[in-house]
PDB file of N, CA and C in Angstrom:
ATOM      1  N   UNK A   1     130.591 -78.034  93.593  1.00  0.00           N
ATOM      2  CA  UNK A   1     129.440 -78.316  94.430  1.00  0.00           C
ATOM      3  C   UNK A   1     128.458 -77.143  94.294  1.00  0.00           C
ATOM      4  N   UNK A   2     127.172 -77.545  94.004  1.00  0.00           N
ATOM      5  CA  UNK A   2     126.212 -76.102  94.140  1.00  0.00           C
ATOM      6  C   UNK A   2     125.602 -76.115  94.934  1.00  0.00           C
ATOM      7  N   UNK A   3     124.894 -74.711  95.266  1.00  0.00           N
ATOM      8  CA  UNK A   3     124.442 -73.967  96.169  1.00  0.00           C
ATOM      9  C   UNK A   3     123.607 -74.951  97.333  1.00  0.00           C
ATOM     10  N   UNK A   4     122.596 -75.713  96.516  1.00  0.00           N
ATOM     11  CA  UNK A   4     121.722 -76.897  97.095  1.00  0.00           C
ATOM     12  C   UNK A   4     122.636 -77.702  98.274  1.00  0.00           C
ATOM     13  N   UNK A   5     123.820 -78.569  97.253  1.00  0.00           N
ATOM     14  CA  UNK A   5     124.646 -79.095  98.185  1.00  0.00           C
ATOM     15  C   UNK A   5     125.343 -78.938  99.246  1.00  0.00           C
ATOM     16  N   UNK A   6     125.386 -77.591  98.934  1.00  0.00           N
ATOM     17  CA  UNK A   6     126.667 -76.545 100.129  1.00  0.00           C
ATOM     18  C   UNK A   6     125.667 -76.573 101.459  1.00  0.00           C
ATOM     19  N   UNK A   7     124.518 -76.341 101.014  1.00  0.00           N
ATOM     20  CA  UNK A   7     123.521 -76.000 102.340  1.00  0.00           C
ATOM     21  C   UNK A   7     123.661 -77.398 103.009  1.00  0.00           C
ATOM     22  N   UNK A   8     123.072 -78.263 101.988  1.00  0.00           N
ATOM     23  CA  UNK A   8     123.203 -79.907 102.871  1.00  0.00           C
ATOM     24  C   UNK A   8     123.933 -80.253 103.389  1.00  0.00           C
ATOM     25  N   UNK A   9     125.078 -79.840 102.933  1.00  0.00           N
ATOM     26  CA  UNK A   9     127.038 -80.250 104.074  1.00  0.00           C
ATOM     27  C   UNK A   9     126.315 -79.667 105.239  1.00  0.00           C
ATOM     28  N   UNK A  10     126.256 -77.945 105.069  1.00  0.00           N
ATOM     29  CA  UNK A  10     126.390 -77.405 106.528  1.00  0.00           C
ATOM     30  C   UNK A  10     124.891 -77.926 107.311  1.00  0.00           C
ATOM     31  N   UNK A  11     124.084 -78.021 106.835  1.00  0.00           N
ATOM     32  CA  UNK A  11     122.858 -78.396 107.568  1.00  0.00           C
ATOM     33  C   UNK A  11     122.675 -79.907 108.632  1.00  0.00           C
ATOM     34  N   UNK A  12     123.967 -80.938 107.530  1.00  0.00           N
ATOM     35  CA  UNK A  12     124.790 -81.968 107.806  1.00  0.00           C
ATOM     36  C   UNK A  12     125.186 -81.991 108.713  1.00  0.00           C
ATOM     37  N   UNK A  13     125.946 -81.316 109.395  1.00  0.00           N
ATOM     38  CA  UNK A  13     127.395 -81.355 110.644  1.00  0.00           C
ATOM     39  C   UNK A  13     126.515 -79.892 111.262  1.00  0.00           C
ATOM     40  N   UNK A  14     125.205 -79.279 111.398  1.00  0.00           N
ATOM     41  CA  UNK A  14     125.037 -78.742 112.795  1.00  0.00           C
ATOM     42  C   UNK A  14     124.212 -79.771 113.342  1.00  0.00           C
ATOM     43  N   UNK A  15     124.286 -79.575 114.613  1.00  0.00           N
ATOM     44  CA  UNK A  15     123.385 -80.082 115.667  1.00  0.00           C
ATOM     45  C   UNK A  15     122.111 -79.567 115.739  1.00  0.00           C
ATOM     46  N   UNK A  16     122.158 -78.554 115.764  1.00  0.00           N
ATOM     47  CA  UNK A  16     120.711 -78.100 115.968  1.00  0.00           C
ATOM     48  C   UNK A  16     120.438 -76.371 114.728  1.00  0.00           C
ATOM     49  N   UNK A  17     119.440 -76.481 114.589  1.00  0.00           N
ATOM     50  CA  UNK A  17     118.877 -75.108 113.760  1.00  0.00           C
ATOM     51  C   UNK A  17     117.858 -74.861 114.238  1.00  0.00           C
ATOM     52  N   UNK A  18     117.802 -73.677 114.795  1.00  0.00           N
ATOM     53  CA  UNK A  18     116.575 -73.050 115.780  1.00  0.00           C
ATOM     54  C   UNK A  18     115.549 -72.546 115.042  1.00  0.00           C
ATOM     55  N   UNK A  19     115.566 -72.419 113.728  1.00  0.00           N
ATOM     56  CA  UNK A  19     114.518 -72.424 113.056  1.00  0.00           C
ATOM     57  C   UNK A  19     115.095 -72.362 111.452  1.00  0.00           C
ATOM     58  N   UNK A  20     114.495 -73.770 110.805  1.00  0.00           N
ATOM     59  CA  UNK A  20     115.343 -74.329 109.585  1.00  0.00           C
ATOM     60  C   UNK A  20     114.515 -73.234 108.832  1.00  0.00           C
ATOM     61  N   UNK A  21     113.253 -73.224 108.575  1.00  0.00           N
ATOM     62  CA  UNK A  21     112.541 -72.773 107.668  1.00  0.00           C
ATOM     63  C   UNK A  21     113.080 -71.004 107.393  1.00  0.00           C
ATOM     64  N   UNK A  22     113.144 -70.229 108.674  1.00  0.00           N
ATOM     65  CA  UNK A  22     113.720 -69.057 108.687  1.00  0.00           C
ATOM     66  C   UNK A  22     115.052 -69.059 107.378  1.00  0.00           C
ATOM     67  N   UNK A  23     116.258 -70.148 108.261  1.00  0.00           N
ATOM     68  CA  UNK A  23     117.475 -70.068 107.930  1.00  0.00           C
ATOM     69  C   UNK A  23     117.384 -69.998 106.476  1.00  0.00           C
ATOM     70  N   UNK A  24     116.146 -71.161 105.854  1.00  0.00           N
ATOM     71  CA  UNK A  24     116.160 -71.641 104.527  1.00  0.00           C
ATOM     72  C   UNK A  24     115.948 -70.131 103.505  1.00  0.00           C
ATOM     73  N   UNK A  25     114.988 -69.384 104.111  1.00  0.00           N
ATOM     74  CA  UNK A  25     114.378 -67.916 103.705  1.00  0.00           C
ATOM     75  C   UNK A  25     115.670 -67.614 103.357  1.00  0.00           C
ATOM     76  N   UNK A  26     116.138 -67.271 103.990  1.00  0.00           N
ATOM     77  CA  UNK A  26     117.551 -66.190 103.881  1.00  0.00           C
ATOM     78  C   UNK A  26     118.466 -66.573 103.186  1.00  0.00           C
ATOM     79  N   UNK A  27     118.978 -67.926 103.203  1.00  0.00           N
ATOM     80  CA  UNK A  27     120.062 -68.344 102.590  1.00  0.00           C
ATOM     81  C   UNK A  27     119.636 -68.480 100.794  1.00  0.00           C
ATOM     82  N   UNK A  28     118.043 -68.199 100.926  1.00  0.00           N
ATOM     83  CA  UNK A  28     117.707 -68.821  98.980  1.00  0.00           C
ATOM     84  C   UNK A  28     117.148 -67.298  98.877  1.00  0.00           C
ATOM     85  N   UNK A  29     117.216 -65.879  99.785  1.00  0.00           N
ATOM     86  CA  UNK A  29     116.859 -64.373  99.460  1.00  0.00           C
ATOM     87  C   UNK A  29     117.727 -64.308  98.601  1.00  0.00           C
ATOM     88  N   UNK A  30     118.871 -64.403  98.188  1.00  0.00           N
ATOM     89  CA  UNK A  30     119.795 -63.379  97.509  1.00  0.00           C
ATOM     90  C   UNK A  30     120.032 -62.643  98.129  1.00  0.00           C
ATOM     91  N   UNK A  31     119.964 -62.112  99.201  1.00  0.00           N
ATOM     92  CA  UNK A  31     120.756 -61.323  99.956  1.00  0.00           C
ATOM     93  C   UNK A  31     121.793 -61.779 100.481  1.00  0.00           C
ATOM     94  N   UNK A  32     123.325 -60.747 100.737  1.00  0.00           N
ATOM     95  CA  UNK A  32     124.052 -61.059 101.786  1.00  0.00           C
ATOM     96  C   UNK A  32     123.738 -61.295 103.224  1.00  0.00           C
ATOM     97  N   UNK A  33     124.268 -62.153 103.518  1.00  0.00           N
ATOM     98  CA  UNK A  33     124.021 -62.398 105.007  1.00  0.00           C
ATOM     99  C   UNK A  33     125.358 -62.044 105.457  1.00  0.00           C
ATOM    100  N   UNK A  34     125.184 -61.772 107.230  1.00  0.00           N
ATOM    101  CA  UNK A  34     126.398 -61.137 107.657  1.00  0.00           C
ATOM    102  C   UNK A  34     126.880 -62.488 108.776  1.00  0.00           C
ATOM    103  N   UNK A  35     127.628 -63.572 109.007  1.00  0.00           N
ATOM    104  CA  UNK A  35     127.550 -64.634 109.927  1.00  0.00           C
ATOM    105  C   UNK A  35     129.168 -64.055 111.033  1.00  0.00           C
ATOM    106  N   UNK A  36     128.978 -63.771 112.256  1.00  0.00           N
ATOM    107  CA  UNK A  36     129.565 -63.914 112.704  1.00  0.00           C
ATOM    108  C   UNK A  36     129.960 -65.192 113.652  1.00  0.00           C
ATOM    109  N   UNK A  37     131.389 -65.511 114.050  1.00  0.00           N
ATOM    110  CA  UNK A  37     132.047 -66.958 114.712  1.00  0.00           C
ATOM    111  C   UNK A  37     132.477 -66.145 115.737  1.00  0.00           C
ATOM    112  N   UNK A  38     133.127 -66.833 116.683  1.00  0.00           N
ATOM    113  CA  UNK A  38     133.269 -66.283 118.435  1.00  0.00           C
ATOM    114  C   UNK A  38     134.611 -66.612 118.819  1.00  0.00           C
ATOM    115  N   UNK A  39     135.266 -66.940 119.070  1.00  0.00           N
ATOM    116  CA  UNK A  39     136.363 -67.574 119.401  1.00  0.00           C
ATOM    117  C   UNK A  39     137.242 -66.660 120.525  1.00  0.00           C
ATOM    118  N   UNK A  40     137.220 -67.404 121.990  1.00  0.00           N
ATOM    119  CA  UNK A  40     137.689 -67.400 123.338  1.00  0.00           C
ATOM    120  C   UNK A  40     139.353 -67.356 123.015  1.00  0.00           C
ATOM    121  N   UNK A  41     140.109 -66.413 122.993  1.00  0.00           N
ATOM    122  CA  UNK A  41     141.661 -66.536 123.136  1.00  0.00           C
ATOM    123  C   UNK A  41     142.456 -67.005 123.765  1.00  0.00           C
ATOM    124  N   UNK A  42     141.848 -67.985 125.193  1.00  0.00           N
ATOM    125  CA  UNK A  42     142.831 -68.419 125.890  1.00  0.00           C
ATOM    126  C   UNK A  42     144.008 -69.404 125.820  1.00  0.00           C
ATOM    127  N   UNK A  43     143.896 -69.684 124.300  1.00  0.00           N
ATOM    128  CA  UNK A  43     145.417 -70.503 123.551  1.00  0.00           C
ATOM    129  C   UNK A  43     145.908 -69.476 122.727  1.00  0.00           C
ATOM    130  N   UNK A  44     147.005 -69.720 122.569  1.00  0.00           N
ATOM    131  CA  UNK A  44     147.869 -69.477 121.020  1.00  0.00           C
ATOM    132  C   UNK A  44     146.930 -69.970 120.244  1.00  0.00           C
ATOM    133  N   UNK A  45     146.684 -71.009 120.168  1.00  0.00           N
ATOM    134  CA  UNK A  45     146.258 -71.866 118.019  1.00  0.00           C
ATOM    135  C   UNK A  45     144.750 -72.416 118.883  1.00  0.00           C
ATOM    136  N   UNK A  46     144.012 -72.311 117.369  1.00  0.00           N
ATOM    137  CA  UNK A  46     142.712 -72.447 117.320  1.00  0.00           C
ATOM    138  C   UNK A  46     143.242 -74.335 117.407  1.00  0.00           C
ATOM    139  N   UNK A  47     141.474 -75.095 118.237  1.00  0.00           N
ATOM    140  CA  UNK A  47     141.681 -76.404 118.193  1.00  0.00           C
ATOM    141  C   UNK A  47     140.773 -77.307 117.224  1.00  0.00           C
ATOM    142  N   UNK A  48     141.404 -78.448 117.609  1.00  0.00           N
ATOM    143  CA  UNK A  48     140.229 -79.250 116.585  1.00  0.00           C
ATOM    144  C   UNK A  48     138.594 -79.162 116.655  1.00  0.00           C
ATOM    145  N   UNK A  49     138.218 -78.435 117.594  1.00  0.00           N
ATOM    146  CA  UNK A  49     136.505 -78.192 117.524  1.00  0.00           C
ATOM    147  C   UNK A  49     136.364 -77.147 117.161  1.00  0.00           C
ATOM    148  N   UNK A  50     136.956 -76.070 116.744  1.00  0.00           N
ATOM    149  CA  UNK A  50     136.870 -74.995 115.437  1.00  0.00           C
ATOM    150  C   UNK A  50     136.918 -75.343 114.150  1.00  0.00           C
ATOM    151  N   UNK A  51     137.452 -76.658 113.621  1.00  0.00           N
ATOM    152  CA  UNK A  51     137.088 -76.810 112.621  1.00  0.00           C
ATOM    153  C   UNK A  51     135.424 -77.067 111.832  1.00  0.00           C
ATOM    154  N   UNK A  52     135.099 -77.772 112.766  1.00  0.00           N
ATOM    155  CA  UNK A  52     133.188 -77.955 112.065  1.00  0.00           C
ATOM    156  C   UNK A  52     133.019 -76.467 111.712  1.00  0.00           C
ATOM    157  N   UNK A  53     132.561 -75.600 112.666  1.00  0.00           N
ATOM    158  CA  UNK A  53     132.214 -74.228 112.197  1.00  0.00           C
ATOM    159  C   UNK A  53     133.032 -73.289 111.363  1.00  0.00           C
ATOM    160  N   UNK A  54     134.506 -73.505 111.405  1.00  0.00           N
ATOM    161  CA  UNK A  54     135.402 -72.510 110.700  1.00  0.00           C
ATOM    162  C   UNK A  54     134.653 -73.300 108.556  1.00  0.00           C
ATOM    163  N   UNK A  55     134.760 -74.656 108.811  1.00  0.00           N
ATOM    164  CA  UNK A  55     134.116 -75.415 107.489  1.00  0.00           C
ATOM    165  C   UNK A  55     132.949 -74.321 107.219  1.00  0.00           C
ATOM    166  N   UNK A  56     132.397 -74.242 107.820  1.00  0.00           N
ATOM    167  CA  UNK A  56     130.453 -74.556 107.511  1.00  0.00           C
ATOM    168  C   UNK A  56     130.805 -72.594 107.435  1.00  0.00           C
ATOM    169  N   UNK A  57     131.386 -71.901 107.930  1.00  0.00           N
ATOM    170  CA  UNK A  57     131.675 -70.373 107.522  1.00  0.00           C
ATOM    171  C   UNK A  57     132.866 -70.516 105.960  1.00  0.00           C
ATOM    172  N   UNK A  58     133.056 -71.277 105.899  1.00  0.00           N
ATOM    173  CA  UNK A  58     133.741 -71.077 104.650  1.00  0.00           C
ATOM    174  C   UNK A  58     133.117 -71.308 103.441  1.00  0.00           C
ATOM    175  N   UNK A  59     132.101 -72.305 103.618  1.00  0.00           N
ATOM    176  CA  UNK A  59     131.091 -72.788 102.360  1.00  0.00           C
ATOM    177  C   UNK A  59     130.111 -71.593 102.388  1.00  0.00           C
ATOM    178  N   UNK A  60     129.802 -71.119 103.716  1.00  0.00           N
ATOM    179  CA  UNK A  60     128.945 -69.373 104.202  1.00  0.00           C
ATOM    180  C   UNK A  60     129.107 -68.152 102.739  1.00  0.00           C
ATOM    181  N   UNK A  61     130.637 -68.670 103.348  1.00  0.00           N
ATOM    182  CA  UNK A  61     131.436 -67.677 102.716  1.00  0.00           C
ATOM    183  C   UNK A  61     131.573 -67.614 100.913  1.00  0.00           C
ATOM    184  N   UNK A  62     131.712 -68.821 100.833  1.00  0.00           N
ATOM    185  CA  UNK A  62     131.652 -69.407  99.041  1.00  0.00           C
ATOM    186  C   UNK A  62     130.417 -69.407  98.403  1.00  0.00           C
ATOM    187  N   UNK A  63     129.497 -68.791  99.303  1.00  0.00           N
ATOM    188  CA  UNK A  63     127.908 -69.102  98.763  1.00  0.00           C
ATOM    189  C   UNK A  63     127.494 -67.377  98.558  1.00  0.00           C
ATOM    190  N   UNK A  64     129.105 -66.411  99.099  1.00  0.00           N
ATOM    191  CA  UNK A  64     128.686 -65.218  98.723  1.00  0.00           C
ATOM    192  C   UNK A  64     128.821 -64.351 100.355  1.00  0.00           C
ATOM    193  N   UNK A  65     128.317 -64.901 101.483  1.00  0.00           N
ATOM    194  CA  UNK A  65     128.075 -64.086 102.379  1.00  0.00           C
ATOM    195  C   UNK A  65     129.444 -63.812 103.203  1.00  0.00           C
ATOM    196  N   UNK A  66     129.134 -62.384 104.299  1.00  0.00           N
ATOM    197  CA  UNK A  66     130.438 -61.939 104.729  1.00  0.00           C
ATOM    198  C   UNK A  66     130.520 -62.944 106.107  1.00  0.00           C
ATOM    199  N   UNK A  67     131.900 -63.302 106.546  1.00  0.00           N
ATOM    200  CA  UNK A  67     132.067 -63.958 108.177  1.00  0.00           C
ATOM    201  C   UNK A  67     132.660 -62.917 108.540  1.00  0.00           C
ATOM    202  N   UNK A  68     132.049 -62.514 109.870  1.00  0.00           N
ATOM    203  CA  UNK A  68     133.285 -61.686 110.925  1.00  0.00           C
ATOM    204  C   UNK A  68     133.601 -62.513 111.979  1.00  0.00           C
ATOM    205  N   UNK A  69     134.758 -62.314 111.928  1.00  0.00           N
ATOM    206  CA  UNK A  69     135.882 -63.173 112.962  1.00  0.00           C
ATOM    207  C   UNK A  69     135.833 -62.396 114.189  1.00  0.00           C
ATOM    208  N   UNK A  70     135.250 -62.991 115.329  1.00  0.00           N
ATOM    209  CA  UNK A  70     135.249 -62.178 116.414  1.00  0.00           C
ATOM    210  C   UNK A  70     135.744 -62.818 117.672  1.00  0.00           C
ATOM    211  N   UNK A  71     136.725 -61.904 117.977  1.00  0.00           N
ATOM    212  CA  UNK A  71     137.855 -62.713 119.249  1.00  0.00           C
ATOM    213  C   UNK A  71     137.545 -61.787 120.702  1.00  0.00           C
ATOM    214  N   UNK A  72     136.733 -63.050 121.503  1.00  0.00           N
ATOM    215  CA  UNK A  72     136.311 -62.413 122.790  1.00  0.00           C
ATOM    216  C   UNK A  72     136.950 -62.447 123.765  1.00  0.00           C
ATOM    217  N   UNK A  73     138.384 -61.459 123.748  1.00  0.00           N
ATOM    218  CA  UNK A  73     139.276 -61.100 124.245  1.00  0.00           C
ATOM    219  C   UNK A  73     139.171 -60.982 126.051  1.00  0.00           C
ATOM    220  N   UNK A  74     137.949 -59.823 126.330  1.00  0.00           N
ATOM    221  CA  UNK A  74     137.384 -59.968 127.806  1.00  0.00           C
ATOM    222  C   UNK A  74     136.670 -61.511 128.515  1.00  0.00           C
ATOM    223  N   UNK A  75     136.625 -62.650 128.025  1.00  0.00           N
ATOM    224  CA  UNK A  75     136.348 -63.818 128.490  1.00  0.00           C
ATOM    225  C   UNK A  75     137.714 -64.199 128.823  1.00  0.00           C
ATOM    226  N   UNK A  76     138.626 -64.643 127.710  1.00  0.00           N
ATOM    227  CA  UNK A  76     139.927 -64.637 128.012  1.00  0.00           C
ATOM    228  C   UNK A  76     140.679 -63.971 129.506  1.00  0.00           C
ATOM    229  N   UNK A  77     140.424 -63.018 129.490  1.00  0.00           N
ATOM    230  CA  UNK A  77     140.893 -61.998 130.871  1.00  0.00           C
ATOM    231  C   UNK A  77     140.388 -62.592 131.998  1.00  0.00           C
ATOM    232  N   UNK A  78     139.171 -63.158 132.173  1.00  0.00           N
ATOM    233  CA  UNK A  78     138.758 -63.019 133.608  1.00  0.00           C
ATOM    234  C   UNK A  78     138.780 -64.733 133.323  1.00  0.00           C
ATOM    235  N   UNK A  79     139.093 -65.328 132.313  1.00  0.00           N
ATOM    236  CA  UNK A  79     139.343 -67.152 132.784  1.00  0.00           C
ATOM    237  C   UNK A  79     138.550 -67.764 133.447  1.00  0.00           C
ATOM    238  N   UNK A  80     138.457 -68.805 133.851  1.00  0.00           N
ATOM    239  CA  UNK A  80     137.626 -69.279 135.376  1.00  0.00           C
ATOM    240  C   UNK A  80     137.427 -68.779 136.585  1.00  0.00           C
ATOM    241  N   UNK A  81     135.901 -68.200 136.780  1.00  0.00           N
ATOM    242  CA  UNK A  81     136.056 -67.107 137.641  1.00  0.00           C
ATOM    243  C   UNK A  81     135.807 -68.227 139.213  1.00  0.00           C
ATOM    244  N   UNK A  82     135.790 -69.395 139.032  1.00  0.00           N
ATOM    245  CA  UNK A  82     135.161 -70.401 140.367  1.00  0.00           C
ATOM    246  C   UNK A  82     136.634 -70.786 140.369  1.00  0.00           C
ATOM    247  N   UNK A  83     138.146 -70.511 139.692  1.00  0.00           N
ATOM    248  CA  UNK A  83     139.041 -70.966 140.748  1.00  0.00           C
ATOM    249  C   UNK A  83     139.364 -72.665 140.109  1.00  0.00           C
ATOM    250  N   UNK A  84     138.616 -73.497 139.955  1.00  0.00           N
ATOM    251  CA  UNK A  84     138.420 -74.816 139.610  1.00  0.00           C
ATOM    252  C   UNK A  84     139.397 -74.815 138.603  1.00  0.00           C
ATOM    253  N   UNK A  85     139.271 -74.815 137.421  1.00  0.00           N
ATOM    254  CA  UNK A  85     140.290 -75.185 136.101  1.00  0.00           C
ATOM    255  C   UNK A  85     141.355 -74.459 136.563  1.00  0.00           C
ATOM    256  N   UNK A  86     142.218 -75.122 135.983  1.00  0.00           N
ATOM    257  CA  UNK A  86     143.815 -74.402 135.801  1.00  0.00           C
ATOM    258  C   UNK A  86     143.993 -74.659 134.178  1.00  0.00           C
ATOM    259  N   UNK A  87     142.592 -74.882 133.481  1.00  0.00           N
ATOM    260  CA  UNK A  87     142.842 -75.007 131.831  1.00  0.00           C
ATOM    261  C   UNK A  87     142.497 -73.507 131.348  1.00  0.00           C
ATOM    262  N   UNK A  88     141.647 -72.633 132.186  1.00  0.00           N
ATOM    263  CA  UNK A  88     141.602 -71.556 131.445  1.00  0.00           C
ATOM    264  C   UNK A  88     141.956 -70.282 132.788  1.00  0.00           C
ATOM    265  N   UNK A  89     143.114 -70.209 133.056  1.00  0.00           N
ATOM    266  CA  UNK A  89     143.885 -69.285 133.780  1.00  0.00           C
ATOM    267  C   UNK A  89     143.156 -67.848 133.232  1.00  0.00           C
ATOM    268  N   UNK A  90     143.237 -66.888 134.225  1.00  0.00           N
ATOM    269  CA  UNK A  90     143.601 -65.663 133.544  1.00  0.00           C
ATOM    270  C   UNK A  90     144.132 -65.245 132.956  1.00  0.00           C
ATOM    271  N   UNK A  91     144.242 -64.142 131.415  1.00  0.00           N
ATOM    272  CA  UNK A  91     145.144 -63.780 130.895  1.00  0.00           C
ATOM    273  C   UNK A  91     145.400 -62.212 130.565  1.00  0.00           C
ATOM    274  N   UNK A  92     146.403 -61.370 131.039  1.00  0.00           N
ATOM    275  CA  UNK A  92     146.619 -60.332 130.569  1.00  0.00           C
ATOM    276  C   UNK A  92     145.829 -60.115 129.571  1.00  0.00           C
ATOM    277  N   UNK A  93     145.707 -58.593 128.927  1.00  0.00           N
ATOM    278  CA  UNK A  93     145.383 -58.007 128.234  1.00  0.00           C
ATOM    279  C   UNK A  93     146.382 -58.518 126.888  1.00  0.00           C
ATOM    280  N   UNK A  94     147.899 -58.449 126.918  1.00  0.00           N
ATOM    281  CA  UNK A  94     148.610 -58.413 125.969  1.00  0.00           C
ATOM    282  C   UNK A  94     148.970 -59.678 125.565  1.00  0.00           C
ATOM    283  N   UNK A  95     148.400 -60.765 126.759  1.00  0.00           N
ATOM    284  CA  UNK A  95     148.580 -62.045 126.124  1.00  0.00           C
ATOM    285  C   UNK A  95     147.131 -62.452 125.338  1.00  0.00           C
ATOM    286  N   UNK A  96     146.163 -61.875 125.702  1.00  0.00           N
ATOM    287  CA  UNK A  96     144.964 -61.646 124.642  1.00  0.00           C
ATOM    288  C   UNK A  96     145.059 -61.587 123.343  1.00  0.00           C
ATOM    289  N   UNK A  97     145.330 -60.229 123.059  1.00  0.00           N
ATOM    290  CA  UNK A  97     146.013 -59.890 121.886  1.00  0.00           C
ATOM    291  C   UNK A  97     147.155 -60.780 121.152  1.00  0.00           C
ATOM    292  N   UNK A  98     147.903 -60.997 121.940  1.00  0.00           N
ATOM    293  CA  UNK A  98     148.889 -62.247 120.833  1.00  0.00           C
ATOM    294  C   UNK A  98     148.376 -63.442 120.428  1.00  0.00           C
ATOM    295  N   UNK A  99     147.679 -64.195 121.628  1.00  0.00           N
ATOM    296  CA  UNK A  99     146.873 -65.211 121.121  1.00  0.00           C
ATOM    297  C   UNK A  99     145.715 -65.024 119.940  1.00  0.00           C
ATOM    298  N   UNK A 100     145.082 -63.788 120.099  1.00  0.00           N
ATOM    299  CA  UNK A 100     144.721 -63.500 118.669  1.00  0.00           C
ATOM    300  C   UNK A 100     144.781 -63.360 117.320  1.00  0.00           C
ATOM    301  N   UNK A 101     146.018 -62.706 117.817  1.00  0.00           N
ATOM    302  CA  UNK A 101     147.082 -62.573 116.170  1.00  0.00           C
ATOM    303  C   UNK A 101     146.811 -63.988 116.072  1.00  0.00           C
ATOM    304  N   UNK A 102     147.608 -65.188 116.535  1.00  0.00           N
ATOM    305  CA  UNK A 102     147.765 -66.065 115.924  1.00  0.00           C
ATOM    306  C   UNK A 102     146.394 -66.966 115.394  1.00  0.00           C
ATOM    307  N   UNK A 103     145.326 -66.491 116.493  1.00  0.00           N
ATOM    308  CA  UNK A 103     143.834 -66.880 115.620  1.00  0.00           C
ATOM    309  C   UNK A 103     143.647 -66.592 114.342  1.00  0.00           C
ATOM    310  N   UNK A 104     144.086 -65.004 114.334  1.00  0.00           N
ATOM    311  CA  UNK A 104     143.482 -64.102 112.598  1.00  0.00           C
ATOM    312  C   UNK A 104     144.591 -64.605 111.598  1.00  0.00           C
ATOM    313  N   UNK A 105     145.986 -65.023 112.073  1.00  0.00           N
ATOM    314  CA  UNK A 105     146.878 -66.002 111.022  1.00  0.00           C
ATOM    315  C   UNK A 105     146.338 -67.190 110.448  1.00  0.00           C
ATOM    316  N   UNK A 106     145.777 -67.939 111.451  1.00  0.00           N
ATOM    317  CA  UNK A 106     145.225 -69.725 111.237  1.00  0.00           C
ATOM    318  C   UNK A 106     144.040 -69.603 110.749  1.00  0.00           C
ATOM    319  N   UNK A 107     143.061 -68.700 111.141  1.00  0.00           N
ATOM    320  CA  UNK A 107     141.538 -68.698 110.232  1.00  0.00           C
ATOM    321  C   UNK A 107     141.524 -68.066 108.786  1.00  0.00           C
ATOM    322  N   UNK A 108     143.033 -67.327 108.612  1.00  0.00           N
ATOM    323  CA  UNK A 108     142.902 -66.332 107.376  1.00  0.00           C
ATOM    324  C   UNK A 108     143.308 -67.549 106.373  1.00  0.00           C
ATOM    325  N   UNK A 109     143.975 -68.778 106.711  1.00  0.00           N
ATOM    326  CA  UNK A 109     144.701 -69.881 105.842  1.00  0.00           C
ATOM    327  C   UNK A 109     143.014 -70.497 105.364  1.00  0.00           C
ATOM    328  N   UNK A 110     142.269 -70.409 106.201  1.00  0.00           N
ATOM    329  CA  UNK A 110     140.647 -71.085 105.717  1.00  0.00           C
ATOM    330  C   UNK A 110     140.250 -70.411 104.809  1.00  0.00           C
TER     331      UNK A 110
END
């Protein structure tokens, strides 16, 4: 697949681009671009709505540019701060960290 196409997948499966014409600049500079992803630790294993973006950073990635994997460990900690969910509990510090590991295992297989 070339470069042209790779853009059209990912341009494909986002919702929105806050400014295409910008994005278009950069991605046809020849420069590296630096794309960082976000990902909340409050599971063990990444879910099925990490896949669209973990995709669209991998073609990122095949087109040359760096992804940093960034695990926002302090969201995790303080969970639902209104009390309401019992889907995103508080979590220790050290259950942070493990649930991470197993993020940087499952995204490193991408």
């Amino acid at each position: 697949m070339g470069k042209k196409e790779q853009i059209d997948l990912i341009l494909r499966r986002t919702v929105e681009v806050h400014n295409k014409e910008t994005l278009m600049e950069k991605l046809n500079s020849g420069k590296k671009l630096v794309v960082k992803f976000g990902a909340d630790p409050s599971r063990p294993d990444l879910h099925l709505g990490h896949t669209v973006p973990l995709r669209a950073s991998k073609i990122l990635q095949e087109l040359g540019h760096e992804i940093v994997f960034v695990i926002g460990d302090f969201t995790a900690m303080i969970g639902d701060p209104s009390g309401k969910s019992k889907t995103r509990p508080s979590l220790s510090f050290e259950e942070t960290r493990k649930n991470g590991e197993t993020y940087f295992k499952q995204v490193a297989k991408i």
